[in-house]
Structures are given as structure tokens and as C-alpha cells.
Protein backbone atom coordinates (compact mmCIF):
# COMPACT_ATOMS: atom_id res chain seq x y z
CA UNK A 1 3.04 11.81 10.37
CA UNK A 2 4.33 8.55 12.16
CA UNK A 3 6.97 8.46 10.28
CA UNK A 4 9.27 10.60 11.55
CA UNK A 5 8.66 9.48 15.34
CA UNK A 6 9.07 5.68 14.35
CA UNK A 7 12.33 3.77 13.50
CA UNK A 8 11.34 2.39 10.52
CA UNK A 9 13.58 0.06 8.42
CA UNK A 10 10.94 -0.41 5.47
CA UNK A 11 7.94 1.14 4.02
CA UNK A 12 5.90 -1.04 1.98
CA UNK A 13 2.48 -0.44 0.03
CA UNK A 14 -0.09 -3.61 0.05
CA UNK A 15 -2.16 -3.29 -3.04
CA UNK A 16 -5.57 -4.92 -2.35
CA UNK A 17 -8.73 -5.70 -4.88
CA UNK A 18 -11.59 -7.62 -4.34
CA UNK A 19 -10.10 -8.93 -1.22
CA UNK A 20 -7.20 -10.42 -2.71
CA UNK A 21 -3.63 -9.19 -2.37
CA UNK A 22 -2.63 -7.90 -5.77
CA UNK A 23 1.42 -7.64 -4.64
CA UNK A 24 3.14 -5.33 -1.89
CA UNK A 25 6.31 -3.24 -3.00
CA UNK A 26 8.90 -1.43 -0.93
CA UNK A 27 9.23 2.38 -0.71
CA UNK A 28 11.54 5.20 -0.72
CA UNK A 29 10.51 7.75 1.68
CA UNK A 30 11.73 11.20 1.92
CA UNK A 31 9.84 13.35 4.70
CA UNK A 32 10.23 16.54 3.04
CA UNK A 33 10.15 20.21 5.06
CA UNK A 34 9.53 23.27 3.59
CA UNK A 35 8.82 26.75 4.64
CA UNK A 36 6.19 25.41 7.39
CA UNK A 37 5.39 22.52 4.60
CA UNK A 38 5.60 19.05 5.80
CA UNK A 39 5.07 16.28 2.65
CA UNK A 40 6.29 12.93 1.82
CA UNK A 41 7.76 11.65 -1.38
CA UNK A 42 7.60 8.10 -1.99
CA UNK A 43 8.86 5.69 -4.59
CA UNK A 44 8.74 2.33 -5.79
CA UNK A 45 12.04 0.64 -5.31
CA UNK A 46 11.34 -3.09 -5.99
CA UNK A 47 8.66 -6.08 -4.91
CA UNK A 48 8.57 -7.52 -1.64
CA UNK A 49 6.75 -10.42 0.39
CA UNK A 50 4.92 -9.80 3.51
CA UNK A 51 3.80 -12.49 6.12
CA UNK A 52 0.31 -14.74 5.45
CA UNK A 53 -0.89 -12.73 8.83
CA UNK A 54 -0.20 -9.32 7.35
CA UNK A 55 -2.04 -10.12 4.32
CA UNK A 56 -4.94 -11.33 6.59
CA UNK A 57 -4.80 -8.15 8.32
CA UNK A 58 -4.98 -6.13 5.32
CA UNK A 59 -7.79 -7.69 3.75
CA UNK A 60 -9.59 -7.24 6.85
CA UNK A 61 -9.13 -3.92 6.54
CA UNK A 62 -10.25 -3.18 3.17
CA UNK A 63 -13.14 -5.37 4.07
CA UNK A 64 -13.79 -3.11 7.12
CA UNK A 65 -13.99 0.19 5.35
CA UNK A 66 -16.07 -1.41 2.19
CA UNK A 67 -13.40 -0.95 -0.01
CA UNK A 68 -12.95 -3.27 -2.88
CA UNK A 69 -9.82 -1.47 -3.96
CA UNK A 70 -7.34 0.02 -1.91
CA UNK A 71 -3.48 0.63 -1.41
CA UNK A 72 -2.26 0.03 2.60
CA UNK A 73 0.86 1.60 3.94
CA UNK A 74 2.90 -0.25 6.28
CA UNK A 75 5.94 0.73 8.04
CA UNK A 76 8.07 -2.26 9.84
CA UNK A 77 10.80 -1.16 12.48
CA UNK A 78 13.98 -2.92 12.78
CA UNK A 79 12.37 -5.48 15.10
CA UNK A 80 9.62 -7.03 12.64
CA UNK A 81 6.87 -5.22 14.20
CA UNK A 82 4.35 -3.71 11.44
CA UNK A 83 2.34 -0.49 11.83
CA UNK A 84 -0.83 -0.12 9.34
CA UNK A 85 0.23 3.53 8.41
CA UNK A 86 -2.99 4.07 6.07
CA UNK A 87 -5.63 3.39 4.04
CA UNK A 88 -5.68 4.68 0.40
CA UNK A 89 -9.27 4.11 -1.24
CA UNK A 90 -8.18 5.47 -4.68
CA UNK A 91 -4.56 4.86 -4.51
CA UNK A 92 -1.98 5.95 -7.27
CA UNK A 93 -0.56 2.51 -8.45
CA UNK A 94 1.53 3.30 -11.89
CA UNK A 95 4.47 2.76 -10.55
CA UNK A 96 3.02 -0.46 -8.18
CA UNK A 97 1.64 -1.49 -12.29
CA UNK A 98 5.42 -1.03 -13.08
CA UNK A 99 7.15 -2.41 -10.33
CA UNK A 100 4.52 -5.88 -10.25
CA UNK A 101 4.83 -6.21 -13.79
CA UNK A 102 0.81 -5.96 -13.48
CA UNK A 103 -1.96 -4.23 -15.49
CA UNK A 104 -4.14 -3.13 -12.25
CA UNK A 105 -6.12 -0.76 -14.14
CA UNK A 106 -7.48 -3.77 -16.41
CA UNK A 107 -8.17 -5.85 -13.27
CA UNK A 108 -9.67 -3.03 -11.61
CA UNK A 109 -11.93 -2.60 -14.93
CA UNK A 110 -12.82 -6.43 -15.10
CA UNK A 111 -13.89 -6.09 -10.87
CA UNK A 112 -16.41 -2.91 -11.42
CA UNK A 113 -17.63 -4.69 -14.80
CA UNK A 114 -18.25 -7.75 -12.75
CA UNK A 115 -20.29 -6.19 -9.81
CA UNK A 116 -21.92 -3.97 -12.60
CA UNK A 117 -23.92 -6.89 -13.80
């Protein structure tokens, strides 16, 4: 919803597990309107880095809502400035697998076998 009011210059998805940062990727978004239908489409377009506070920040989060795995949204304008867009408790993340070169769905396995015991 944001979105389309901010100026933002990238859109990047934090992938978080066990309070650790997995990787973060940058985003294609298309805000997409439609016979009174509002939707966005996203896609992967390539890693990215992300500052040692933003990480902080997002751990907190997932920590904060009890999450152990989670995919964050940020948007950052053309300034720097982020804005925590949202929170995804059971995010998509074959195309973050794709774009990290990373098999999240056997790390995700190996984290609920772990607190299983």
C-alpha cells in the first residue's frame, strides 16, 4: 500500500531464520490495477547487501513477533532512508533459493528438526 505514496529507489526482501540473516535480494515491483483490483508483482532481480543496523533491526523484528522464519520487505527512497514494509511469517522464497544460490527449505528442515528434539 506504501508503495505507491513513497519514492522508492529499491525494494529488497531480508530473509531471516533462527535469527540469522539468511541473504537480502532486490525486487522488481509492479503495482498492478485492475478493474477496482489493486496487487503487486514482485521479482527477484539479483543479491544485495544491507547495512549491519538493518540487519539488527530485522532480527529484532522476527524476534518480536516469535518468528523463527520470516521474509521482511524493505523499501529505501533515494535518500538511504529504509521503511520496514512487512513481515512475511511463511514467505515464498524459491526464487530468494535461486537468486542466493541457497537451499532454504533444507535449512529450514534442519531448524524445526533441531527445536523438535
Amino acid at each position: 500500500m506504501l508503495q505507491e505514496y513513497l519514492d522508492l529507489e529499491k525494494d529488497i526482501r531480508v530473509v531471516v531464520l533462527g535469527n540469522k540473516i539468511l541473504g537480502s535480494i532486490n525486487r522488481k515491483v509492479n503495482l498492478k490495477r485492475n478493474k477496482g483490483y489493486q496487487g503487486i508483482k514482485v521479482k527477484a532481480s539479483g543479491k544485495c547487501s544491507i547495512p549491519k543496523e538493518t540487519e539488527k533491526a530485522c532480527i529484532k523484528i522476527s524476534k518480536k513477533i516469535g518468528s523463527d522464519f520470516c521474509g521482511i520487505d524493505i523499501g529505501i527512497d533515494k535518500k538511504g532512508s529504509a521503511y520496514f514494509m512487512e513481515c512475511n511469517i511463511s514467505p515464498q522464497f524459491i526464487s530468494s533459493e535461486k537468486t542466493l544460490s541457497m537451499n532454504i527449505a533444507e535449512k529450514l528442515m534442519d531448524l524445526i528438526i533441531k527445536k523438535s528434539r
